[in-house]
C-alpha atoms as a PDB file:
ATOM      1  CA  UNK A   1     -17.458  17.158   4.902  1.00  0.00           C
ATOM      2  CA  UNK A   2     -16.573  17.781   8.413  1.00  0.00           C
ATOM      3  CA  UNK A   3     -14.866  15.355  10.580  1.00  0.00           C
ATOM      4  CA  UNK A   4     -15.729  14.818  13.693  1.00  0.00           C
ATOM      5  CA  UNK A   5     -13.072  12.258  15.898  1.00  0.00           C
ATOM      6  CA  UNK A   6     -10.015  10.698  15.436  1.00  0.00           C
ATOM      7  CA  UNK A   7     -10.837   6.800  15.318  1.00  0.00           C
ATOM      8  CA  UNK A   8      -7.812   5.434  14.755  1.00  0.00           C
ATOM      9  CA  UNK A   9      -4.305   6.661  13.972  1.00  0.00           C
ATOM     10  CA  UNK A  10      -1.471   4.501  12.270  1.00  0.00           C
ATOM     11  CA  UNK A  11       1.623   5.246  10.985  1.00  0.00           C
ATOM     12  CA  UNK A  12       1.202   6.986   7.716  1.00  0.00           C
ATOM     13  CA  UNK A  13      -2.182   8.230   8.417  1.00  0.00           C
ATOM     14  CA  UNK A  14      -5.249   9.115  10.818  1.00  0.00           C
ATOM     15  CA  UNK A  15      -8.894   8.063  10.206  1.00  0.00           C
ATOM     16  CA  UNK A  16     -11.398  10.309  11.263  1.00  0.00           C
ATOM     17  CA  UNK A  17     -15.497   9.860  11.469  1.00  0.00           C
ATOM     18  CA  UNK A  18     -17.613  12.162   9.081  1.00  0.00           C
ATOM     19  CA  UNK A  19     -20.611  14.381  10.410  1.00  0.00           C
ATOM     20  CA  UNK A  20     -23.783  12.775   8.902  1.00  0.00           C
ATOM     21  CA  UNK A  21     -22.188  10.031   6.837  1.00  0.00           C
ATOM     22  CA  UNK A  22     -21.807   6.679   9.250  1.00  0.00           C
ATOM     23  CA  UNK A  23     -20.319   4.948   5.713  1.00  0.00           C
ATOM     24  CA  UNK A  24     -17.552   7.375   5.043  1.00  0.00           C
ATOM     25  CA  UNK A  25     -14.550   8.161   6.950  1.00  0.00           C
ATOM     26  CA  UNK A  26     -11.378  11.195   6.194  1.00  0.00           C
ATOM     27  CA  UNK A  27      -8.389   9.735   5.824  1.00  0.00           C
ATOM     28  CA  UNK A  28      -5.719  12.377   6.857  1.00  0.00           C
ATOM     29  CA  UNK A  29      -1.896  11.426   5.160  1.00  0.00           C
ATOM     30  CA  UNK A  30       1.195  11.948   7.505  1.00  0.00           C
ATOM     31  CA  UNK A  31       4.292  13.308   7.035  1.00  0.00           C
ATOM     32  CA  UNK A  32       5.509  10.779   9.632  1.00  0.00           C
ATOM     33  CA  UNK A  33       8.305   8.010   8.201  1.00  0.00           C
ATOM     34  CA  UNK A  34       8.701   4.492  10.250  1.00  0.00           C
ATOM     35  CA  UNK A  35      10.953   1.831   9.003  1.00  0.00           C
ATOM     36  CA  UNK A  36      11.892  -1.952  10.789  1.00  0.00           C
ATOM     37  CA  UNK A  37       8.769  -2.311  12.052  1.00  0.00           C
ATOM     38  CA  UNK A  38       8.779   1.221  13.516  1.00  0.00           C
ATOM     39  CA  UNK A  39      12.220   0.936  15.431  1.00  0.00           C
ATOM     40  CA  UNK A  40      13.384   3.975  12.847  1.00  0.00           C
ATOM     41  CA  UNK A  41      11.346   6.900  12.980  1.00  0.00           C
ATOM     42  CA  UNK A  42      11.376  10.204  10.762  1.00  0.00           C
ATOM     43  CA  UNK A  43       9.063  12.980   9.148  1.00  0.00           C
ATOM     44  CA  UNK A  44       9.614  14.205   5.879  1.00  0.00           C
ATOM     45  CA  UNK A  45       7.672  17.522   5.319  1.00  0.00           C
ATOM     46  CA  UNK A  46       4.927  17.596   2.356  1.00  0.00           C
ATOM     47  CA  UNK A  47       5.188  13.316   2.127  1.00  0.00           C
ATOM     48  CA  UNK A  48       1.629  13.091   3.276  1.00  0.00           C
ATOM     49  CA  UNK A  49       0.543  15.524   0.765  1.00  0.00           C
ATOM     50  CA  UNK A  50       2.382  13.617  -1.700  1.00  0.00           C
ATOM     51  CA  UNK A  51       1.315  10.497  -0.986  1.00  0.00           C
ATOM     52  CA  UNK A  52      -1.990  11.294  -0.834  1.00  0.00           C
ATOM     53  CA  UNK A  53      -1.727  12.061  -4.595  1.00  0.00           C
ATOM     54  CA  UNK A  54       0.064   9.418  -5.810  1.00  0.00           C
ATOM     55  CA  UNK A  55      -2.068   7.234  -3.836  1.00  0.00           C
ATOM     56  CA  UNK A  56      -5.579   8.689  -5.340  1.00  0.00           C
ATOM     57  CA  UNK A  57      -3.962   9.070  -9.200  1.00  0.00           C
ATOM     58  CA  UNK A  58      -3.288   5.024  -8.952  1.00  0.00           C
ATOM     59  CA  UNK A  59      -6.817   3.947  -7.188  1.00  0.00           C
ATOM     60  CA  UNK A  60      -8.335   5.666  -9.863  1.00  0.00           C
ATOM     61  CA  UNK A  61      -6.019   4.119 -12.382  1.00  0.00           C
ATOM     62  CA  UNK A  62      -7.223   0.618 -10.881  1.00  0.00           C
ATOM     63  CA  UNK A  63     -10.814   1.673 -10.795  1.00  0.00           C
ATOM     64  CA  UNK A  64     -10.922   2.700 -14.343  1.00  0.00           C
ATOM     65  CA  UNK A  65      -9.504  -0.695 -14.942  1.00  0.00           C
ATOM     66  CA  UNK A  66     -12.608  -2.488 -12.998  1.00  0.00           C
ATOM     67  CA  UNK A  67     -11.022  -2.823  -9.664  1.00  0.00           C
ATOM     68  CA  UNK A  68     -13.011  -1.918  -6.348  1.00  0.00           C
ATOM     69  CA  UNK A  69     -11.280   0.628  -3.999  1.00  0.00           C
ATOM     70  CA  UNK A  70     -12.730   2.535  -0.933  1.00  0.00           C
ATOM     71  CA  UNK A  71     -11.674   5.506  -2.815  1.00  0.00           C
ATOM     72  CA  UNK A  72     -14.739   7.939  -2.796  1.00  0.00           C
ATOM     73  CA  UNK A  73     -12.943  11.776  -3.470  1.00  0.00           C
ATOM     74  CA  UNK A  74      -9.836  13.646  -2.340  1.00  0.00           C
ATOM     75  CA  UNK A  75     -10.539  17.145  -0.354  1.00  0.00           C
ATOM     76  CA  UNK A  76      -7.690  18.792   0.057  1.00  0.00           C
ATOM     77  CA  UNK A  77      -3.432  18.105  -0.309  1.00  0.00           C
ATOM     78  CA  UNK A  78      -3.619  15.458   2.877  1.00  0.00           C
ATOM     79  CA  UNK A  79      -7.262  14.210   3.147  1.00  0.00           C
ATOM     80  CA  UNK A  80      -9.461  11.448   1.382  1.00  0.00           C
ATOM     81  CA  UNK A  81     -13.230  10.587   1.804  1.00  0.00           C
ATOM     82  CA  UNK A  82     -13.272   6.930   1.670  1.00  0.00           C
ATOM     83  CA  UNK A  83     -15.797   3.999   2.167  1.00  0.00           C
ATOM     84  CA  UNK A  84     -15.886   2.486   5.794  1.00  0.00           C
ATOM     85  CA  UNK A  85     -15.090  -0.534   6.070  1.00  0.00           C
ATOM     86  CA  UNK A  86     -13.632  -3.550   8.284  1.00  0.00           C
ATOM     87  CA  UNK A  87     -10.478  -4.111   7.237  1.00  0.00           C
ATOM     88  CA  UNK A  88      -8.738  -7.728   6.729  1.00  0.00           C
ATOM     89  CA  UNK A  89      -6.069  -7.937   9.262  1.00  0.00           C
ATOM     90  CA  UNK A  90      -3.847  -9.176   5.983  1.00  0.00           C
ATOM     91  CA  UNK A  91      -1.183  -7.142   4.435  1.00  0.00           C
ATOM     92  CA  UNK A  92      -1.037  -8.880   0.890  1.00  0.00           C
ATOM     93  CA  UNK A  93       2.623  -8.709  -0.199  1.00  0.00           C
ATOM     94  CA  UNK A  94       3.244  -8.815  -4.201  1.00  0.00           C
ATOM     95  CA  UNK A  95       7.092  -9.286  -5.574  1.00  0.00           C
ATOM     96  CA  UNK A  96       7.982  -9.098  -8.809  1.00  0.00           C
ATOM     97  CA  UNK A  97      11.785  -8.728  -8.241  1.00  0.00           C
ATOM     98  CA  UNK A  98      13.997  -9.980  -5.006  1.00  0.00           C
ATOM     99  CA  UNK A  99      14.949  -7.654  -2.776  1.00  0.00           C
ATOM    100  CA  UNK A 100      15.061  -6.553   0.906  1.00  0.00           C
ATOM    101  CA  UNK A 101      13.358  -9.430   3.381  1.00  0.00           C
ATOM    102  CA  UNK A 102      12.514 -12.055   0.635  1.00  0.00           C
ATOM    103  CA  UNK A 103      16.465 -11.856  -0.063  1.00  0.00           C
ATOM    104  CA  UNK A 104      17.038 -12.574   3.230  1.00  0.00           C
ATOM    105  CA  UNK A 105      15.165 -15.218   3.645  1.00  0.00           C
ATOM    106  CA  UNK A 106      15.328 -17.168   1.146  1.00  0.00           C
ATOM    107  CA  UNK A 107      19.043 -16.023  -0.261  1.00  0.00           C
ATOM    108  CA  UNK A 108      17.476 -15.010  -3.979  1.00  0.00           C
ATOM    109  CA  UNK A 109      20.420 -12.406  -5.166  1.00  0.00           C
ATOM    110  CA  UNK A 110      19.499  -8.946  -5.115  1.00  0.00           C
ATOM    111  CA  UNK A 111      17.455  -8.230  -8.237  1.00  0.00           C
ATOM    112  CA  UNK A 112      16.451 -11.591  -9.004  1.00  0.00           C
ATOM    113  CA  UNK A 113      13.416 -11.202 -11.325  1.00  0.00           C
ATOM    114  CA  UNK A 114      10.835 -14.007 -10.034  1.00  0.00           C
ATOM    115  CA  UNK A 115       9.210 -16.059 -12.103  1.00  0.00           C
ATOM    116  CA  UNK A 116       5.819 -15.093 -11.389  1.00  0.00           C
ATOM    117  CA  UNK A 117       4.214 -13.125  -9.143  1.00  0.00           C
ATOM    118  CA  UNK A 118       4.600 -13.780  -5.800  1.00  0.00           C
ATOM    119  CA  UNK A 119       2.091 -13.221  -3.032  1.00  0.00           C
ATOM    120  CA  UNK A 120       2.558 -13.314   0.556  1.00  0.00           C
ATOM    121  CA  UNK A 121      -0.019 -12.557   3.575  1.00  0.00           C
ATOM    122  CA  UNK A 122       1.261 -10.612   6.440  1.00  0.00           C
ATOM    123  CA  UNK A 123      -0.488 -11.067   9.889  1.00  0.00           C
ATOM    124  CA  UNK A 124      -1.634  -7.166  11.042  1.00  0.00           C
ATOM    125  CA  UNK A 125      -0.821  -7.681  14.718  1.00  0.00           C
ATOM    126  CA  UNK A 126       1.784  -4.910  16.469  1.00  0.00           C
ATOM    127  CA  UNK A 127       2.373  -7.499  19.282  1.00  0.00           C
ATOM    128  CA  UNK A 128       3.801 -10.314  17.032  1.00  0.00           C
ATOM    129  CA  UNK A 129       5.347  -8.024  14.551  1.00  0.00           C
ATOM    130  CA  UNK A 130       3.433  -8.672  11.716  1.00  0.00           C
ATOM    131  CA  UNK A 131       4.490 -11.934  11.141  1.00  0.00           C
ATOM    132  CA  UNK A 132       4.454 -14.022   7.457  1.00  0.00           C
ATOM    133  CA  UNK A 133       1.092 -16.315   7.345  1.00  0.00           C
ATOM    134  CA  UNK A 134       0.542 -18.841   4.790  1.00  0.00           C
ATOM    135  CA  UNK A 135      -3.115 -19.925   3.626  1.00  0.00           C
ATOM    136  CA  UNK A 136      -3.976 -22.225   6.677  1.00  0.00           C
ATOM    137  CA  UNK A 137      -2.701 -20.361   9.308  1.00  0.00           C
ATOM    138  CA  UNK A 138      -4.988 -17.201   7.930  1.00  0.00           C
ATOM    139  CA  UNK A 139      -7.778 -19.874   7.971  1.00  0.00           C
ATOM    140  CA  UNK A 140      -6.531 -21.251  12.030  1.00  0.00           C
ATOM    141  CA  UNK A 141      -6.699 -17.726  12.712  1.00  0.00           C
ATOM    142  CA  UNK A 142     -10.352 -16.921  11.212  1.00  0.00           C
ATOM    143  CA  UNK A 143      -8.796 -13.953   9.566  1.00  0.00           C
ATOM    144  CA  UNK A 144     -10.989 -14.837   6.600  1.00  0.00           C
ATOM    145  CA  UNK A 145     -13.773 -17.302   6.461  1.00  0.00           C
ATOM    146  CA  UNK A 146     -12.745 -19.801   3.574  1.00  0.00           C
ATOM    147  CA  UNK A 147      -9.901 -20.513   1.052  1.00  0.00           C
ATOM    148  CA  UNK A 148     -11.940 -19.073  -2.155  1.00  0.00           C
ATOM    149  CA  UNK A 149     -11.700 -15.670   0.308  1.00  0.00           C
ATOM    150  CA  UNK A 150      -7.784 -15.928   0.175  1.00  0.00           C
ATOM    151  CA  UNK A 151      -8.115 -17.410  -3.230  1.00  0.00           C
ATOM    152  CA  UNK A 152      -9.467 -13.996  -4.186  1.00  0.00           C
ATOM    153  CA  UNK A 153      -7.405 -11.776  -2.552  1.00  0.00           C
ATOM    154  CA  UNK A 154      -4.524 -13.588  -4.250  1.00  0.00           C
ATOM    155  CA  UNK A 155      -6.277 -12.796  -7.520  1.00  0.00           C
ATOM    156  CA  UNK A 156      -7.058  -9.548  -7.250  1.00  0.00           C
ATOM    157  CA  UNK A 157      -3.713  -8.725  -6.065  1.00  0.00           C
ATOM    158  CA  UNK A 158      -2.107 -10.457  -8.938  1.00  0.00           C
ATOM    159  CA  UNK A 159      -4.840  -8.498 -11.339  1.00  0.00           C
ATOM    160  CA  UNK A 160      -3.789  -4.841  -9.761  1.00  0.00           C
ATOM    161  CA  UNK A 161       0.072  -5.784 -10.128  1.00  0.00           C
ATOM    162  CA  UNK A 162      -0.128  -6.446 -13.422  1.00  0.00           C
ATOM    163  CA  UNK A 163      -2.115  -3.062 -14.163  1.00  0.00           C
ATOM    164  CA  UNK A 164       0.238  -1.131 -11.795  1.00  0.00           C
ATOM    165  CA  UNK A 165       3.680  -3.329 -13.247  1.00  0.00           C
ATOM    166  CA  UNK A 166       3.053  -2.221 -17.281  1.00  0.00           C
ATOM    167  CA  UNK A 167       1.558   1.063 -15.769  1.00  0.00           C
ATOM    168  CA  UNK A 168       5.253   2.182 -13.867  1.00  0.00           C
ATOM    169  CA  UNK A 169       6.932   0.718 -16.954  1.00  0.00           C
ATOM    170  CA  UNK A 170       5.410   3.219 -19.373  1.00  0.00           C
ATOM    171  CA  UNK A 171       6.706   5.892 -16.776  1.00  0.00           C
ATOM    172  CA  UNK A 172      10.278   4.312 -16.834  1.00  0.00           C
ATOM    173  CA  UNK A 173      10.074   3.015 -13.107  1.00  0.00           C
ATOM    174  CA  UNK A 174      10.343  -0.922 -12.324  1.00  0.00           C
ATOM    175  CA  UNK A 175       7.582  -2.434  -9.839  1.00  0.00           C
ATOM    176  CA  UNK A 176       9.984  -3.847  -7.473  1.00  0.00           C
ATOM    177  CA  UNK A 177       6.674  -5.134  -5.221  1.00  0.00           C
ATOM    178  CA  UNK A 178       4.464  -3.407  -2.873  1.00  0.00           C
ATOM    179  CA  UNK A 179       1.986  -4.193   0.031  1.00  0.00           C
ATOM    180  CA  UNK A 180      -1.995  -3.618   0.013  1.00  0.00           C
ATOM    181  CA  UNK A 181      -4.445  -3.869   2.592  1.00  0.00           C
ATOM    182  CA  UNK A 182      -8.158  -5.237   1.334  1.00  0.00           C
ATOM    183  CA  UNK A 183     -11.896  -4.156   2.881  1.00  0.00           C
ATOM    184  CA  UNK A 184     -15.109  -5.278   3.461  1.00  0.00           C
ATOM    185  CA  UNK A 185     -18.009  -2.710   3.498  1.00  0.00           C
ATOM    186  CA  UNK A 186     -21.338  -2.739   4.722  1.00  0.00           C
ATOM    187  CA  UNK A 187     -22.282  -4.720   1.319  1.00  0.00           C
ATOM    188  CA  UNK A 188     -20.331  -7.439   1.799  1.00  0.00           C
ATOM    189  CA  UNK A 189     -18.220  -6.434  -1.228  1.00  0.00           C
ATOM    190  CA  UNK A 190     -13.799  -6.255  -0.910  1.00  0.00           C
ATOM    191  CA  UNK A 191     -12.469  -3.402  -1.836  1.00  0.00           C
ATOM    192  CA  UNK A 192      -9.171  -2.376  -2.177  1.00  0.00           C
ATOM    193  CA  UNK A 193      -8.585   0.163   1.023  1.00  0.00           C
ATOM    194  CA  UNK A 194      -5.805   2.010   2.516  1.00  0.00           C
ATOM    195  CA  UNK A 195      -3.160   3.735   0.347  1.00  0.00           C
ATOM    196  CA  UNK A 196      -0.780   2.849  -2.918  1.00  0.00           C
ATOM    197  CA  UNK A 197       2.449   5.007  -2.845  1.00  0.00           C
ATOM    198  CA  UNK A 198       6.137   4.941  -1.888  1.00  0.00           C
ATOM    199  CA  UNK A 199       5.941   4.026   1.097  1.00  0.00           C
ATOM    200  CA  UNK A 200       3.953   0.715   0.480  1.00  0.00           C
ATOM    201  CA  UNK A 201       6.045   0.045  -2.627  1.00  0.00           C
ATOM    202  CA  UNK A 202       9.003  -0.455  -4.291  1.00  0.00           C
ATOM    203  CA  UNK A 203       9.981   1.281  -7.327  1.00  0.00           C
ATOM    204  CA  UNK A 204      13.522   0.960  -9.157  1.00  0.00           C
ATOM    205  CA  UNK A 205      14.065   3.594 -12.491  1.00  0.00           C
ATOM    206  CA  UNK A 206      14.365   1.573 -15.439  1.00  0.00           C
ATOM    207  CA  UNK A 207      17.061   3.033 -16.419  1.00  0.00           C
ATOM    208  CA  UNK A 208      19.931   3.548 -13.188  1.00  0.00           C
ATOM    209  CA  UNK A 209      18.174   1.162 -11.131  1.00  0.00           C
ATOM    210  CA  UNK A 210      18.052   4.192  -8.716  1.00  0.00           C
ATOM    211  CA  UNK A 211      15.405   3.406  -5.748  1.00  0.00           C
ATOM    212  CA  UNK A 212      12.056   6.418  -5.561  1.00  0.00           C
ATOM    213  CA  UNK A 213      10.403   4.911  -2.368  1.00  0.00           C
ATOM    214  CA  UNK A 214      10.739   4.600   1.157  1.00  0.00           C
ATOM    215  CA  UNK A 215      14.187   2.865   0.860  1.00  0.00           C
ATOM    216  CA  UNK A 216      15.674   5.785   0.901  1.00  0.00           C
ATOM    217  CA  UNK A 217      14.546   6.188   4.504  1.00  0.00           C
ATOM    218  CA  UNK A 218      15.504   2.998   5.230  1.00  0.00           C
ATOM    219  CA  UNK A 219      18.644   2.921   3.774  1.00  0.00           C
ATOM    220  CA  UNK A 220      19.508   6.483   5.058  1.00  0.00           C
ATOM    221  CA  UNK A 221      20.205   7.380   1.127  1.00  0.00           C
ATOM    222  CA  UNK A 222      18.314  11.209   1.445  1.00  0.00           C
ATOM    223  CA  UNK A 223      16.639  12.907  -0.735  1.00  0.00           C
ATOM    224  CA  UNK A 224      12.963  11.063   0.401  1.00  0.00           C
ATOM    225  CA  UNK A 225      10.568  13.823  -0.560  1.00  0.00           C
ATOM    226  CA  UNK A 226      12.709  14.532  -4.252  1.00  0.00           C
ATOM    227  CA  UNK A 227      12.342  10.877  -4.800  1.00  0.00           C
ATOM    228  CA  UNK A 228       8.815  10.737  -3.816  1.00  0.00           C
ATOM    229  CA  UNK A 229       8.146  14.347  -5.953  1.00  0.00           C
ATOM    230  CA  UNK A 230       9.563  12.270  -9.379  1.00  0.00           C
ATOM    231  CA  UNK A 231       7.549   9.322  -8.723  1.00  0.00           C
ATOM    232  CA  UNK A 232       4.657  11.993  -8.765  1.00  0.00           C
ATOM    233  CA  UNK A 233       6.054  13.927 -11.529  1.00  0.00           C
ATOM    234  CA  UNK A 234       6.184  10.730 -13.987  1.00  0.00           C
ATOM    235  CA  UNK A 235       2.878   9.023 -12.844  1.00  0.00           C
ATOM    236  CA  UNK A 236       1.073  12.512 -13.450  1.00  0.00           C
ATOM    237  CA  UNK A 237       2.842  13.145 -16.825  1.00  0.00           C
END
């Protein structure tokens, strides 16, 4: 596959066009780090490579288990052929335990296993900070074009969680929660798009409660790549 221009560069990857394939796009990992809506900046050498393979061993975890992804092959350490598509200006936020803004906002103690589930919907807009949405103002918005969309996205997020929550368990990690980003391609059909690893989620070991994600860049606790290099090590083994 060779690409051809950069369409679009965010903040843990670039998106490039494919010679000959108007469906299919590279996705190119980076070894860039952002935290606080990109007012702390870093680069952690070999995190894109890692990422990228942690990110394709858990789409094909949730394919295998019947969800759609945009996931088409990985060609080389930092670079995905994926499905072009429009994405939903959503992030869809899943919790299973309290922690960093829900804490905050709400004042549910540190570690606070939830009840259920939750979901939240996060506005993608750089000018207003990617602000929290609930189901009417995605609707005021036209972000989606009825409830049963939302309804879905709700569902499906709920149905990779719980693959993805017993999944990390059996590797001695807790799911803390984790964002996701949904598709629509040229079929109409919603796919599951953009990237599962450390730095979209949260993941506690079981045992020490010891954080393996992106926290540690946040938090300024070091060792980023050796906790992103065990996440690898125990999803892979």
């Amino acid at each position: 596959m060779e690409k051809l221009e950069m369409i679009y560069e965010g903040k843990g990857k670039k998106m490039w066009s494919v010679k000959d394939h108007d469906d299919l796009l590279i996705a190119e990992f980076k070894d860039d780090l952002t935290a606080f809506d990109a007012q702390k900046r870093g680069s952690e050498a070999g995190k894109g490579a890692l990422n990228n393979k942690i990110s394709t061993a858990l789409f094909k975890l949730l394919m295998s288990k019947g969800i759609k992804t945009d996931l088409v092959e990985t060609i080389s350490d930092t670079e995905q052929v994926v499905k072009k598509c429009k994405i939903v200006p959503l992030e869809v936020i899943v919790r299973n335990i309290a922690t960093g803004s829900l804490t905050k906002r709400l004042g549910i103690k540190e570690g606070t296993v939830l009840p259920f589930a939750l979901v939240e919907f996060s506005y993608k807009d750089d000018a207003l900070h990617d602000p929290l949405v609930n189901d009417e103002h995605c609707l005021v918005l036209d972000v989606v074009k009825s409830q049963n969309d939302l309804d879905n996205l709700k569902h499906t997020a709920r149905e990779i969680n719980s693959v993805l929550k017993d999944f990390f368990l059996s590797k001695g990690l807790k799911l803390v929660d984790f964002k996701i980003e949904f598709g629509i391609d040229k079929d109409g059909n919603v796919l599951l798009a953009d990237e599962i690893s450390p730095d979209s989620c949260r993941f506690w070991d079981a045992a020490t409660g010891e954080k393996m994600d992106k926290d540690r860049f946040r938090q300024d606790l070091g060792s980023v790549k050796v906790a992103y290099e065990e996440v690898l090590r125990r999803i892979m083994g």
